[in-house]
PDB file of N, CA and C in Angstrom:
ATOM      1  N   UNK A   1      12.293  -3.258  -7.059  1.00  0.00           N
ATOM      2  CA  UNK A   1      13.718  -3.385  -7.140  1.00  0.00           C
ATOM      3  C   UNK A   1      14.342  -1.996  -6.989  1.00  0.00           C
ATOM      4  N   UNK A   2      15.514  -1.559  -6.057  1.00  0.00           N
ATOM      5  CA  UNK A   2      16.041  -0.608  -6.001  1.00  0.00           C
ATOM      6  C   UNK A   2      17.267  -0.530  -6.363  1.00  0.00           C
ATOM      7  N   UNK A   3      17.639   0.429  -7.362  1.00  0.00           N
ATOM      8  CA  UNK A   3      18.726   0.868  -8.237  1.00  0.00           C
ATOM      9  C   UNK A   3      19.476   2.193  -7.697  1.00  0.00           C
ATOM     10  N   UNK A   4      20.527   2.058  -7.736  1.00  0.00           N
ATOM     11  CA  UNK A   4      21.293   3.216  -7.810  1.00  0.00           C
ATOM     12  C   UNK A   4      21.696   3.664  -9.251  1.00  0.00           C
ATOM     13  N   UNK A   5      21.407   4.498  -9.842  1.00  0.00           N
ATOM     14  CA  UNK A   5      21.787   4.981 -10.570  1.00  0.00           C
ATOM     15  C   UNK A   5      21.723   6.657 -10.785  1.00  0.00           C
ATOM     16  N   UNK A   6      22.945   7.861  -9.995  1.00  0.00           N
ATOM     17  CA  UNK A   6      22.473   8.569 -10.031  1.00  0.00           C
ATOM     18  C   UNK A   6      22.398   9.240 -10.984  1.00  0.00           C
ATOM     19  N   UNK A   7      22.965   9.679 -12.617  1.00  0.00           N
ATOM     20  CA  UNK A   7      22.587  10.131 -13.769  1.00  0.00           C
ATOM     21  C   UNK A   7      21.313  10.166 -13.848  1.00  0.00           C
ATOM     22  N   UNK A   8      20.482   8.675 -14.018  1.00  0.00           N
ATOM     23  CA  UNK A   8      19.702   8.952 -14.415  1.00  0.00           C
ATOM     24  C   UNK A   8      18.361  10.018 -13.759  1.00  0.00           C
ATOM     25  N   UNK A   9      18.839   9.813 -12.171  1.00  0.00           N
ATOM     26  CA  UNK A   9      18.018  10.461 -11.059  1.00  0.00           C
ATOM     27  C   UNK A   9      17.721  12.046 -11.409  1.00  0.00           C
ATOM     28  N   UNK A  10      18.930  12.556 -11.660  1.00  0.00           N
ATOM     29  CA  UNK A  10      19.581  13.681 -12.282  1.00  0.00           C
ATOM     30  C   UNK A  10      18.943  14.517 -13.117  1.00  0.00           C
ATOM     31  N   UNK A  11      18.868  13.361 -13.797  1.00  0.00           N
ATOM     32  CA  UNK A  11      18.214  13.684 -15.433  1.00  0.00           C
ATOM     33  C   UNK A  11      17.049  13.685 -15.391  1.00  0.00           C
ATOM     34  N   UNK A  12      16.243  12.684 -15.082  1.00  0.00           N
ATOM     35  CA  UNK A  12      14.527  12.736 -14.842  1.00  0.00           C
ATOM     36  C   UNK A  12      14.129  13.765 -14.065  1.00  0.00           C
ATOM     37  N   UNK A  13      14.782  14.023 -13.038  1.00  0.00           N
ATOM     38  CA  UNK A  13      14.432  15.179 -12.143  1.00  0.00           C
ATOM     39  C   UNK A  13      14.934  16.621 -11.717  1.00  0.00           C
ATOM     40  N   UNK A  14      15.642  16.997 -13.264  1.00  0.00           N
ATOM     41  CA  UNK A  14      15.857  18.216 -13.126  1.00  0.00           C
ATOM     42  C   UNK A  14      17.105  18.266 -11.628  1.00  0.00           C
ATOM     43  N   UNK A  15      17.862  17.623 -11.490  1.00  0.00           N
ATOM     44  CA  UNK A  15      18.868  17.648 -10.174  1.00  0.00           C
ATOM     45  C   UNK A  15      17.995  17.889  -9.166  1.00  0.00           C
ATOM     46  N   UNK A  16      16.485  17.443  -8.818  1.00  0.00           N
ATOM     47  CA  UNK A  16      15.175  18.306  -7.943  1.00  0.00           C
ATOM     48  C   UNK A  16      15.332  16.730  -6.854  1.00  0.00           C
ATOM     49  N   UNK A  17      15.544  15.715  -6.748  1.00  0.00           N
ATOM     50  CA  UNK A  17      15.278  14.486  -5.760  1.00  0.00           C
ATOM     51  C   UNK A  17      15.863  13.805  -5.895  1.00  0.00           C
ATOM     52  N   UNK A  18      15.790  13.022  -4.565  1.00  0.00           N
ATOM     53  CA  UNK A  18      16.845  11.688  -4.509  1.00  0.00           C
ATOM     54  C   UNK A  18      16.519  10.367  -5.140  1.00  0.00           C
ATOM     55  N   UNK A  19      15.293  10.260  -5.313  1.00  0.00           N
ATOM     56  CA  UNK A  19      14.779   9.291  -6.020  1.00  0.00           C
ATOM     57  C   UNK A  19      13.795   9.532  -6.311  1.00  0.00           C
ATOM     58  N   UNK A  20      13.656   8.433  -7.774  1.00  0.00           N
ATOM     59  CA  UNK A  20      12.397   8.031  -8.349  1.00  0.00           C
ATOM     60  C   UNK A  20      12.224   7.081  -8.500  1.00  0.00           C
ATOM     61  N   UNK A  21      10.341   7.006  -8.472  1.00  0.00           N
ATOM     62  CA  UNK A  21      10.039   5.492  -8.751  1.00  0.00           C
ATOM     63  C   UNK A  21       9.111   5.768  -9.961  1.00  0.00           C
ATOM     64  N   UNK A  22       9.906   4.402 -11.201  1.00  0.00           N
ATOM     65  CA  UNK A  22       9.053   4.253 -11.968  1.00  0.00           C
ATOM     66  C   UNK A  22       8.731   3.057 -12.306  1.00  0.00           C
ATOM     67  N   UNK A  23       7.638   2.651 -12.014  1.00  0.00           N
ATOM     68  CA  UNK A  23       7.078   1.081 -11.638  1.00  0.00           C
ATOM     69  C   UNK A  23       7.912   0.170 -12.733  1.00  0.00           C
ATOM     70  N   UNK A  24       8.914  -0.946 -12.247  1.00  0.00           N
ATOM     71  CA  UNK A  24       8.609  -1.783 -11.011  1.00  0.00           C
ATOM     72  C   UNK A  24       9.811  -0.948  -9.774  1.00  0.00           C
ATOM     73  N   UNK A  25      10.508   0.253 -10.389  1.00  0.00           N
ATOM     74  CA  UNK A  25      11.916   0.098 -10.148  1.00  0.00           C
ATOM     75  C   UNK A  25      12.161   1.415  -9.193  1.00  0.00           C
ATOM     76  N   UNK A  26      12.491   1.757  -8.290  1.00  0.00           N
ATOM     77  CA  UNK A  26      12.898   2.847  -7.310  1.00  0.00           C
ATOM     78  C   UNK A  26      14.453   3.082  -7.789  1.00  0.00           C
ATOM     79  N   UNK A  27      14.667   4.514  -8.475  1.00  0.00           N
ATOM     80  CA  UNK A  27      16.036   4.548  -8.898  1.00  0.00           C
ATOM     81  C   UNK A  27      16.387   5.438  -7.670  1.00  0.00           C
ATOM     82  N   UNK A  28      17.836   5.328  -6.681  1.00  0.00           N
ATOM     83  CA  UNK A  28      18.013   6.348  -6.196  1.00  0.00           C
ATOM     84  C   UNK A  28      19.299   6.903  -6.798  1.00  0.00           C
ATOM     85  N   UNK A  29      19.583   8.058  -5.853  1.00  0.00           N
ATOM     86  CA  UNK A  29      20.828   8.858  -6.375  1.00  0.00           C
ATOM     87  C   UNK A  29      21.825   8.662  -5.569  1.00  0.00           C
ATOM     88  N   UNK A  30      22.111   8.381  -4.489  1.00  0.00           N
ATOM     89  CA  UNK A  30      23.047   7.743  -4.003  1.00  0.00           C
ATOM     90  C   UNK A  30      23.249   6.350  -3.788  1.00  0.00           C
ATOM     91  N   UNK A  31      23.999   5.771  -3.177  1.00  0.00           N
ATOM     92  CA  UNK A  31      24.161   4.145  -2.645  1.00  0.00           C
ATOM     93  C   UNK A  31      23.814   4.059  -1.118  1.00  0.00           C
ATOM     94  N   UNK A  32      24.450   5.438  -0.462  1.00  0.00           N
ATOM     95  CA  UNK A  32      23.759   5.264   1.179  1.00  0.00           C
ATOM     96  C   UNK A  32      22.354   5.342   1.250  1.00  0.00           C
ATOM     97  N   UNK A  33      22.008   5.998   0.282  1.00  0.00           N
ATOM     98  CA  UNK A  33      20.295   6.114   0.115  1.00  0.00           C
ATOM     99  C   UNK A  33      19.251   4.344   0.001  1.00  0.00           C
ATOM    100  N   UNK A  34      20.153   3.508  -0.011  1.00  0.00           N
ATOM    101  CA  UNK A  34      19.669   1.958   0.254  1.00  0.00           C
ATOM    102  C   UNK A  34      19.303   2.323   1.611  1.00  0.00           C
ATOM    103  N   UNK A  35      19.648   2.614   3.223  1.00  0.00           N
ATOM    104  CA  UNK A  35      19.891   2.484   4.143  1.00  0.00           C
ATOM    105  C   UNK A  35      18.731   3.242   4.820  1.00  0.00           C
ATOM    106  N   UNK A  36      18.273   4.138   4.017  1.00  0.00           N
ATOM    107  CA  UNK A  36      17.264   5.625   4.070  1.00  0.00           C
ATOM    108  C   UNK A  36      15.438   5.050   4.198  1.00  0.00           C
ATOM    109  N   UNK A  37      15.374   3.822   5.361  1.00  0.00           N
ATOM    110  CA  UNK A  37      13.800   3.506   5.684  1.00  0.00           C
ATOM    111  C   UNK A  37      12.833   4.812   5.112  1.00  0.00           C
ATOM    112  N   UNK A  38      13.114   5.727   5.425  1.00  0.00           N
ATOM    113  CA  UNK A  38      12.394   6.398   4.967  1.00  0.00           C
ATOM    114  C   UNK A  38      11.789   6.875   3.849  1.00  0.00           C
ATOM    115  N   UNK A  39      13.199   6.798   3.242  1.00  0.00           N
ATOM    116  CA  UNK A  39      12.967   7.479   1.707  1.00  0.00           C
ATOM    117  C   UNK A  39      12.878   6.221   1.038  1.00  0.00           C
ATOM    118  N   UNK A  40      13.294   4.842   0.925  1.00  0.00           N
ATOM    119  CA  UNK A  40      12.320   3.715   0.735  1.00  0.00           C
ATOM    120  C   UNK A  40      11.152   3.402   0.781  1.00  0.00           C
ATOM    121  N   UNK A  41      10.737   3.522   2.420  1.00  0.00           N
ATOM    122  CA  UNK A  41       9.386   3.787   2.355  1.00  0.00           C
ATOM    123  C   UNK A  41       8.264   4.824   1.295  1.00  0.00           C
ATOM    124  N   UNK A  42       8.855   5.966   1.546  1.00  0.00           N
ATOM    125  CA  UNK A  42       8.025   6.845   0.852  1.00  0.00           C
ATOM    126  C   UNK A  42       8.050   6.835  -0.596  1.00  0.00           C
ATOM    127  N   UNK A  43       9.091   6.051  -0.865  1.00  0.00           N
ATOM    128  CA  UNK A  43       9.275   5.480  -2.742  1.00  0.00           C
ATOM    129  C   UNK A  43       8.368   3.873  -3.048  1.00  0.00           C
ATOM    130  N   UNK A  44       8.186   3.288  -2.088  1.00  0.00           N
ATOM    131  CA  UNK A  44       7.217   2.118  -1.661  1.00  0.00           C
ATOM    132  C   UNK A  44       5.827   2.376  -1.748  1.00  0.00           C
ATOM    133  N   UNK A  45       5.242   3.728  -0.930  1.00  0.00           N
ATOM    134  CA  UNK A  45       4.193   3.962  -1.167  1.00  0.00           C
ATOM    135  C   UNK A  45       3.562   4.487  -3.014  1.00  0.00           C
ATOM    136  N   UNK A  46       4.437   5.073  -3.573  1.00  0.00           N
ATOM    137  CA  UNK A  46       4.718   5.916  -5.312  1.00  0.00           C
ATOM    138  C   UNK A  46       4.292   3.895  -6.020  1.00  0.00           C
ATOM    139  N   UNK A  47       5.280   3.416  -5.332  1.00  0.00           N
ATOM    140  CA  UNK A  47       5.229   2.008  -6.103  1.00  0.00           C
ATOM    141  C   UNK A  47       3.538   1.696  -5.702  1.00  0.00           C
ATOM    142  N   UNK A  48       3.206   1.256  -5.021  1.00  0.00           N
ATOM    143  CA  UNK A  48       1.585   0.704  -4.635  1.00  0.00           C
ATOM    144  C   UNK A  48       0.455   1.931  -5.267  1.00  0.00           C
ATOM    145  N   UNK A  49       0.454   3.308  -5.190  1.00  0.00           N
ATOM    146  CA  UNK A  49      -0.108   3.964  -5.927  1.00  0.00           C
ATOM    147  C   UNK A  49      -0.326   3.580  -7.196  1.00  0.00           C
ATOM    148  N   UNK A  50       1.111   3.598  -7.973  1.00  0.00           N
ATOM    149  CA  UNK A  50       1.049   2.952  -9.434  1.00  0.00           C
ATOM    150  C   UNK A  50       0.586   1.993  -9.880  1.00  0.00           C
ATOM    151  N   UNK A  51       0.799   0.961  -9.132  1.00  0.00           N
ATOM    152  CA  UNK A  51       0.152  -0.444  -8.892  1.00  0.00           C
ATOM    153  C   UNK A  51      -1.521  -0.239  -9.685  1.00  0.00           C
ATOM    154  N   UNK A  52      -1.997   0.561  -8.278  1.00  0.00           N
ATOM    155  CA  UNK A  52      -3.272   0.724  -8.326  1.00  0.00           C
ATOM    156  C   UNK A  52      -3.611   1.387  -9.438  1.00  0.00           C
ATOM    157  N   UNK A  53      -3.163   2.299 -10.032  1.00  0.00           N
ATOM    158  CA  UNK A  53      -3.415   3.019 -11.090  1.00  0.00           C
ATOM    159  C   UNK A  53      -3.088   2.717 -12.512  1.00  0.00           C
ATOM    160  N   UNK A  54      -2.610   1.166 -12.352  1.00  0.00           N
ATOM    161  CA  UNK A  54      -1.966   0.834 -13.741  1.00  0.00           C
ATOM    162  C   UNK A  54      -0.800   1.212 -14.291  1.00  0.00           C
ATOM    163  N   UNK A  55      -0.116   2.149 -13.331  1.00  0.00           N
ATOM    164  CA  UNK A  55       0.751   2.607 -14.179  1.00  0.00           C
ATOM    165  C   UNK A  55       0.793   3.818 -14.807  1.00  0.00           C
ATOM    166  N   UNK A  56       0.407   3.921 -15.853  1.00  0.00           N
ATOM    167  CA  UNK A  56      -0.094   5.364 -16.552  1.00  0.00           C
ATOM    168  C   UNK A  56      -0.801   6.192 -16.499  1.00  0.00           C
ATOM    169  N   UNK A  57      -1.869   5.895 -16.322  1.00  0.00           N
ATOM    170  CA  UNK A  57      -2.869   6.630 -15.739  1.00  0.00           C
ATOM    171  C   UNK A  57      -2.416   7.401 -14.142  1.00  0.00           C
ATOM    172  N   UNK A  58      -1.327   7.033 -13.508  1.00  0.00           N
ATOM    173  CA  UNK A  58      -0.779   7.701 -12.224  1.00  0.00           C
ATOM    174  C   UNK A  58       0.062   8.743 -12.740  1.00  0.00           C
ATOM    175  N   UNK A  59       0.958   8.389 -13.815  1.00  0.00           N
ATOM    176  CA  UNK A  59       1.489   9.385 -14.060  1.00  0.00           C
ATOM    177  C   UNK A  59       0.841  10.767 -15.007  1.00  0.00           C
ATOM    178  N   UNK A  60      -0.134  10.164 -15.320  1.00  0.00           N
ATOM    179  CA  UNK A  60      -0.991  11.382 -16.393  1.00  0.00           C
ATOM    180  C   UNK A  60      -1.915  12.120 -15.495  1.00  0.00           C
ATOM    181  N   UNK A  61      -1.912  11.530 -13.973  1.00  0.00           N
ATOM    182  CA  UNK A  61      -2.737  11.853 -12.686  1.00  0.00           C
ATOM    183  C   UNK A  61      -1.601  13.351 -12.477  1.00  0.00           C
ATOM    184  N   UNK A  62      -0.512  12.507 -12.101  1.00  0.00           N
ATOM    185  CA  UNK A  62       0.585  13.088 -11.054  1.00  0.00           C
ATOM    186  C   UNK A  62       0.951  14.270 -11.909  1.00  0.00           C
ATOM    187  N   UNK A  63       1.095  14.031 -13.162  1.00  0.00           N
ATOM    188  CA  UNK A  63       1.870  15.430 -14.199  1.00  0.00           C
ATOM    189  C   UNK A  63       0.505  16.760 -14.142  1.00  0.00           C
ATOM    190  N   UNK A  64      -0.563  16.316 -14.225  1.00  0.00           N
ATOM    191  CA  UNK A  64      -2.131  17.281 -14.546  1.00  0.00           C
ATOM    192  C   UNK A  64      -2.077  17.548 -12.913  1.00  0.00           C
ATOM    193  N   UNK A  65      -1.723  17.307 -12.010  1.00  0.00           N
ATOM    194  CA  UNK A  65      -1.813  17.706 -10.906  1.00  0.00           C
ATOM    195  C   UNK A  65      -0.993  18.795 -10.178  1.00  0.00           C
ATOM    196  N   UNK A  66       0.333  18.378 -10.760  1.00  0.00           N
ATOM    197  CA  UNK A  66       1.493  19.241 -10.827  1.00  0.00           C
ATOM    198  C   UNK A  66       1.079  20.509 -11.616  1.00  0.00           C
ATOM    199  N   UNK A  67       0.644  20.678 -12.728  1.00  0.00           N
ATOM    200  CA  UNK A  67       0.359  21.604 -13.735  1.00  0.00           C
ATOM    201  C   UNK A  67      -0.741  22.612 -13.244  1.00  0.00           C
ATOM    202  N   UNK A  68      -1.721  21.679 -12.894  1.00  0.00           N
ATOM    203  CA  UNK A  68      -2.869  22.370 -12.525  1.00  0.00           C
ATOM    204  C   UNK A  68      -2.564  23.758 -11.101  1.00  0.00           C
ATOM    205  N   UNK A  69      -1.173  23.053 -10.414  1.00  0.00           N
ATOM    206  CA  UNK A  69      -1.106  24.603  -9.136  1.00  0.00           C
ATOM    207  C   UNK A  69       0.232  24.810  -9.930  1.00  0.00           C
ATOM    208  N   UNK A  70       0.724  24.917 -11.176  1.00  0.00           N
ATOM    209  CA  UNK A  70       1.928  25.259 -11.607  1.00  0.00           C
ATOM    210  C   UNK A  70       0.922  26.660 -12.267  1.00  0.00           C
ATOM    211  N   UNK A  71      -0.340  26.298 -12.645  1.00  0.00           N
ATOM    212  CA  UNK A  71      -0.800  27.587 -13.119  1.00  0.00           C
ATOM    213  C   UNK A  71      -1.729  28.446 -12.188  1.00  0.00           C
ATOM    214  N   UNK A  72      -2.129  27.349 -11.562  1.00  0.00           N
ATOM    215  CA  UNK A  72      -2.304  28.546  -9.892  1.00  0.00           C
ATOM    216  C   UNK A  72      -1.740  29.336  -9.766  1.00  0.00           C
ATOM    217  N   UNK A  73      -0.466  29.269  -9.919  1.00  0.00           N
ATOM    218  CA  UNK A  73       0.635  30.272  -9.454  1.00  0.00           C
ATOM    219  C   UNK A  73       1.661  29.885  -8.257  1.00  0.00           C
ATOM    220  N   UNK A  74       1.467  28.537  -7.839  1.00  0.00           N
ATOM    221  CA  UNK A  74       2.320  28.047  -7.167  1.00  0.00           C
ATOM    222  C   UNK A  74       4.152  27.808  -8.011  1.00  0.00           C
ATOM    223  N   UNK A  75       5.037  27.503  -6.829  1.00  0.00           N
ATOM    224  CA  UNK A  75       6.513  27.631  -7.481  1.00  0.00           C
ATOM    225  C   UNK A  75       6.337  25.983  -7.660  1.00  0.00           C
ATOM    226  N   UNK A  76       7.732  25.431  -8.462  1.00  0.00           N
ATOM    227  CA  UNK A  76       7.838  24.321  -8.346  1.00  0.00           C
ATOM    228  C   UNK A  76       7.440  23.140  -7.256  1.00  0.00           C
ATOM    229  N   UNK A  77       8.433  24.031  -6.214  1.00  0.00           N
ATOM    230  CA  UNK A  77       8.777  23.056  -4.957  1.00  0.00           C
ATOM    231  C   UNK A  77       7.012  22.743  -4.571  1.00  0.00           C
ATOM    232  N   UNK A  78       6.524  24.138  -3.685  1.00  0.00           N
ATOM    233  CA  UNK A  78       4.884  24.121  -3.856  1.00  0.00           C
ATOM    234  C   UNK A  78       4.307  23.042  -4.568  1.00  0.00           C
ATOM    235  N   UNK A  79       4.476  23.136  -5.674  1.00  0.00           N
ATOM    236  CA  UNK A  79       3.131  22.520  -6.633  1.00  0.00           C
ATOM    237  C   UNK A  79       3.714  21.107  -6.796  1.00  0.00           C
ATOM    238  N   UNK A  80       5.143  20.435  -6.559  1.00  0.00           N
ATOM    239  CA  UNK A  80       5.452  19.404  -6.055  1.00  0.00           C
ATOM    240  C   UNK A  80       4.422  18.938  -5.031  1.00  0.00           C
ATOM    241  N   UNK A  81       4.662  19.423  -3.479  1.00  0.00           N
ATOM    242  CA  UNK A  81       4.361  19.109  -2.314  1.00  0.00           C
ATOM    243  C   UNK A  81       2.654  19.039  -2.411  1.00  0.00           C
ATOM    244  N   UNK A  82       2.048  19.901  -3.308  1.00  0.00           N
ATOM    245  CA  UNK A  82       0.343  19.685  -3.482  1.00  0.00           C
ATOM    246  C   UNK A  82       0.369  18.696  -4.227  1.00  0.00           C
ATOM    247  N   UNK A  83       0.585  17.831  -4.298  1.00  0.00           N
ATOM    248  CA  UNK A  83       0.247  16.606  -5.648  1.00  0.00           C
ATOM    249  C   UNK A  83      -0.080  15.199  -4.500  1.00  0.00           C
ATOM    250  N   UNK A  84      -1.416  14.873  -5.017  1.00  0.00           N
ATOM    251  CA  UNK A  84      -1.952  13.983  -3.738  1.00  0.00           C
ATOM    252  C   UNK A  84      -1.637  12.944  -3.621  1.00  0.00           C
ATOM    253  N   UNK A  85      -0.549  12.453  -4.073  1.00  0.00           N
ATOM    254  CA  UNK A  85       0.260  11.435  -4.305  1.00  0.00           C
ATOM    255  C   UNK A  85       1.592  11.788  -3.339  1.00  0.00           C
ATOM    256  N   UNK A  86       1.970  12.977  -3.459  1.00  0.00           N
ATOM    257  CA  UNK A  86       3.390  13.006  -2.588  1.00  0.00           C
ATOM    258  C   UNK A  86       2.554  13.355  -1.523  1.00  0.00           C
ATOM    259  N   UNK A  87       1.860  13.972  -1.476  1.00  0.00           N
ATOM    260  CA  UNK A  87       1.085  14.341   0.335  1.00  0.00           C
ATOM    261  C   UNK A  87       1.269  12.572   1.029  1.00  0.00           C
ATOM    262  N   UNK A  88       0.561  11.882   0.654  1.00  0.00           N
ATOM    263  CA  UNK A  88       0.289  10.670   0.964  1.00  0.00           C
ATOM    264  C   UNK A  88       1.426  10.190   1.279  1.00  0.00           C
ATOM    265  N   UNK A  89       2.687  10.064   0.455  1.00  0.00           N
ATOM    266  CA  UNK A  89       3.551   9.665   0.712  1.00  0.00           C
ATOM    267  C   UNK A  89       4.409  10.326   1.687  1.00  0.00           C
ATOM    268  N   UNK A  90       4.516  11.381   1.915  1.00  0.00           N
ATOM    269  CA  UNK A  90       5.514  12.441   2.967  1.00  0.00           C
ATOM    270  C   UNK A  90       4.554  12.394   4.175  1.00  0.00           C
ATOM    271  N   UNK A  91       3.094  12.255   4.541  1.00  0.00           N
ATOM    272  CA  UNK A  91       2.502  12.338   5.143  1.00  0.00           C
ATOM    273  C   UNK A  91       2.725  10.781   6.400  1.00  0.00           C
ATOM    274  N   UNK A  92       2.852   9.548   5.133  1.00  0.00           N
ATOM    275  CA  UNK A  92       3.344   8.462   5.947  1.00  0.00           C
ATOM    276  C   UNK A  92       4.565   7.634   5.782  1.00  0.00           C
ATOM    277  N   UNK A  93       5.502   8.352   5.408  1.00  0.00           N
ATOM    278  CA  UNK A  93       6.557   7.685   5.324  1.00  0.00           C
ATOM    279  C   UNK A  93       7.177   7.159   6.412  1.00  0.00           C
ATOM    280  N   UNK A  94       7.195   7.727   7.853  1.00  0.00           N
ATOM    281  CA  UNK A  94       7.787   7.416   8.683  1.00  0.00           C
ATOM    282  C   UNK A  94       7.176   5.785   9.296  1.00  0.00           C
ATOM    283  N   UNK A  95       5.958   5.945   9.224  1.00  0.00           N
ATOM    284  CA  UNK A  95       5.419   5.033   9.245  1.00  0.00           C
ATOM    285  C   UNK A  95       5.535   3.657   8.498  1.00  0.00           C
ATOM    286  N   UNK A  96       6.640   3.031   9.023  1.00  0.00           N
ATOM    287  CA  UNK A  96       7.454   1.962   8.300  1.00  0.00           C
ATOM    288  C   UNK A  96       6.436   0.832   8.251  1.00  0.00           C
ATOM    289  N   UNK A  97       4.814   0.546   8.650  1.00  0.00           N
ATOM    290  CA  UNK A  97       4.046  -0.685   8.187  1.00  0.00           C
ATOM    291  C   UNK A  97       2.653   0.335   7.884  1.00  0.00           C
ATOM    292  N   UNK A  98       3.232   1.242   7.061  1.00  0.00           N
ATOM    293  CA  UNK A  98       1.732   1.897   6.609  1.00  0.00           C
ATOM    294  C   UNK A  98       1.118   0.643   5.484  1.00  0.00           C
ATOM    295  N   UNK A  99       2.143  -0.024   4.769  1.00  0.00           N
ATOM    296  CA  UNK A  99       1.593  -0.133   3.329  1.00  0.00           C
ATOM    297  C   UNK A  99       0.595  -1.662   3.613  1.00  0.00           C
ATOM    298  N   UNK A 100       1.160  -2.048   5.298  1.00  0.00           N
ATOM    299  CA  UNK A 100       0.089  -3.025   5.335  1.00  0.00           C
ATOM    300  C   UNK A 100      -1.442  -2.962   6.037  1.00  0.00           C
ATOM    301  N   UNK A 101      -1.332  -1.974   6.280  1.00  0.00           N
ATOM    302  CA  UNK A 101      -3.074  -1.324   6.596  1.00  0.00           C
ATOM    303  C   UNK A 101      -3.325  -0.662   5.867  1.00  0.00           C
ATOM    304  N   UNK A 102      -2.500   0.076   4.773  1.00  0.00           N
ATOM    305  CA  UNK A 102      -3.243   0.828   3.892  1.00  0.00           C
ATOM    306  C   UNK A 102      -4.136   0.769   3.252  1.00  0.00           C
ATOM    307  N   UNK A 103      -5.487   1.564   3.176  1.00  0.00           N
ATOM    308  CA  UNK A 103      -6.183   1.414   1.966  1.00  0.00           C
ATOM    309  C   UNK A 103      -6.403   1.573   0.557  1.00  0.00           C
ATOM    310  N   UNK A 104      -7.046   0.800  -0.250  1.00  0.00           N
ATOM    311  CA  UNK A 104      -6.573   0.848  -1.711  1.00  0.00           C
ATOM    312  C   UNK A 104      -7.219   2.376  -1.850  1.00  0.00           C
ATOM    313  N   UNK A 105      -6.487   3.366  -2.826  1.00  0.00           N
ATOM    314  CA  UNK A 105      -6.505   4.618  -2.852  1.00  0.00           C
ATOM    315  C   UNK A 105      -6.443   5.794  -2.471  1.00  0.00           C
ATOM    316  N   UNK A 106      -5.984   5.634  -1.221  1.00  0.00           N
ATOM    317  CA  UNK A 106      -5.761   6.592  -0.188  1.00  0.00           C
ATOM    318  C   UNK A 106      -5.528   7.887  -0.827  1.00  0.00           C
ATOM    319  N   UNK A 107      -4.675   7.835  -1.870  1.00  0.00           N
ATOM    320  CA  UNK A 107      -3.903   9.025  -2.575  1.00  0.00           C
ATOM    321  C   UNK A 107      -5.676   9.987  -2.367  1.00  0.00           C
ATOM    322  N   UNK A 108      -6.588   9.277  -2.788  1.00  0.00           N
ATOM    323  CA  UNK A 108      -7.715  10.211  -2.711  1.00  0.00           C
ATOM    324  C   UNK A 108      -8.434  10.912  -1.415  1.00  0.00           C
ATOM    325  N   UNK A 109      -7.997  10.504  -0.889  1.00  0.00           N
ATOM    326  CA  UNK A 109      -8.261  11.518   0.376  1.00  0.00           C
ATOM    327  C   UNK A 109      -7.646  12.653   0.299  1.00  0.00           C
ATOM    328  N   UNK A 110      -6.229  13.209  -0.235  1.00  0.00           N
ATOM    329  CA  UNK A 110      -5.806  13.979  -0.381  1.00  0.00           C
ATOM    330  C   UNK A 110      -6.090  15.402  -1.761  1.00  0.00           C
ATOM    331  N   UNK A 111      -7.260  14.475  -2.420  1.00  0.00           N
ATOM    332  CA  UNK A 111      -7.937  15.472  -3.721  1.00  0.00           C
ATOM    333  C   UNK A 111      -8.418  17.051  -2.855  1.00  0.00           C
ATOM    334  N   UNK A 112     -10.003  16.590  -1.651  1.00  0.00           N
ATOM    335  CA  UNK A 112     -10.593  17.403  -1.086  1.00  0.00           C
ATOM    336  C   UNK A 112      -9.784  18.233  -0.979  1.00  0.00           C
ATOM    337  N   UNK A 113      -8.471  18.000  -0.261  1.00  0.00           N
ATOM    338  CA  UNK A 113      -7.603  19.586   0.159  1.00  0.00           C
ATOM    339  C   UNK A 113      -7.546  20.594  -0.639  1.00  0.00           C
ATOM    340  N   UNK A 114      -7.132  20.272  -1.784  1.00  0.00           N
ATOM    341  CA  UNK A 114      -6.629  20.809  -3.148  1.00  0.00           C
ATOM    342  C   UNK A 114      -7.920  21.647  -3.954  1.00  0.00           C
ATOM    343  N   UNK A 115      -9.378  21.456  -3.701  1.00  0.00           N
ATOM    344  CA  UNK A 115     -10.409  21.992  -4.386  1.00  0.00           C
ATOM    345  C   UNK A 115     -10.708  23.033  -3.338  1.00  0.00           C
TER     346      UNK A 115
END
């Protein structure tokens, strides 16, 4: 289900993105952002990750992943873009029928890079 609500977008994300997804729900920050295949898509793929991961366990993935090149010495934005979850997703977003060939876990192909 996709929500506009931008406060809350705001707030969860440090004013840092247009949306988030937190399973079942894709909040965005604007209303034209309904229209945005893309950035749907790539909030579609966050949703099926979670799926797969239960839920929690994605986000206790996604935060230790973030952290782990936050003390690398990477900047925010950086240690955003290394998290093998957004690779996956920025990698196929354009790709508007990825999520029906996708394979279950893909996000893991994107670990190797990172070691």
């Amino acid at each position: 289900m996709v929500l506009c609500v931008p406060w809350f977008v705001r707030f969860i994300t440090l004013d840092f993105a247009q949306a988030i997804t937190l399973f079942p729900f894709v909040f965005l920050r604007q209303p034209s952002d309904k229209a945005n295949q893309r950035l749907i898509n790539h909030e579609q793929i966050h949703l099926r990750q979670q799926l797969e991961l239960l839920v929690i366990p994605f986000y206790l993935l996604y935060f230790t992943e973030y952290l782990f090149h936050r003390m690398q010495g990477l900047g925010h934005y950086a240690s955003y873009c290394a998290i093998s979850f957004e690779q996956e997703a920025f990698k196929n977003e354009h790709q508007l029928n990825y999520l029906a060939s996708r394979p279950l876990f893909a996000f893991a192909r994107y670990w190797k890079r990172q070691l």
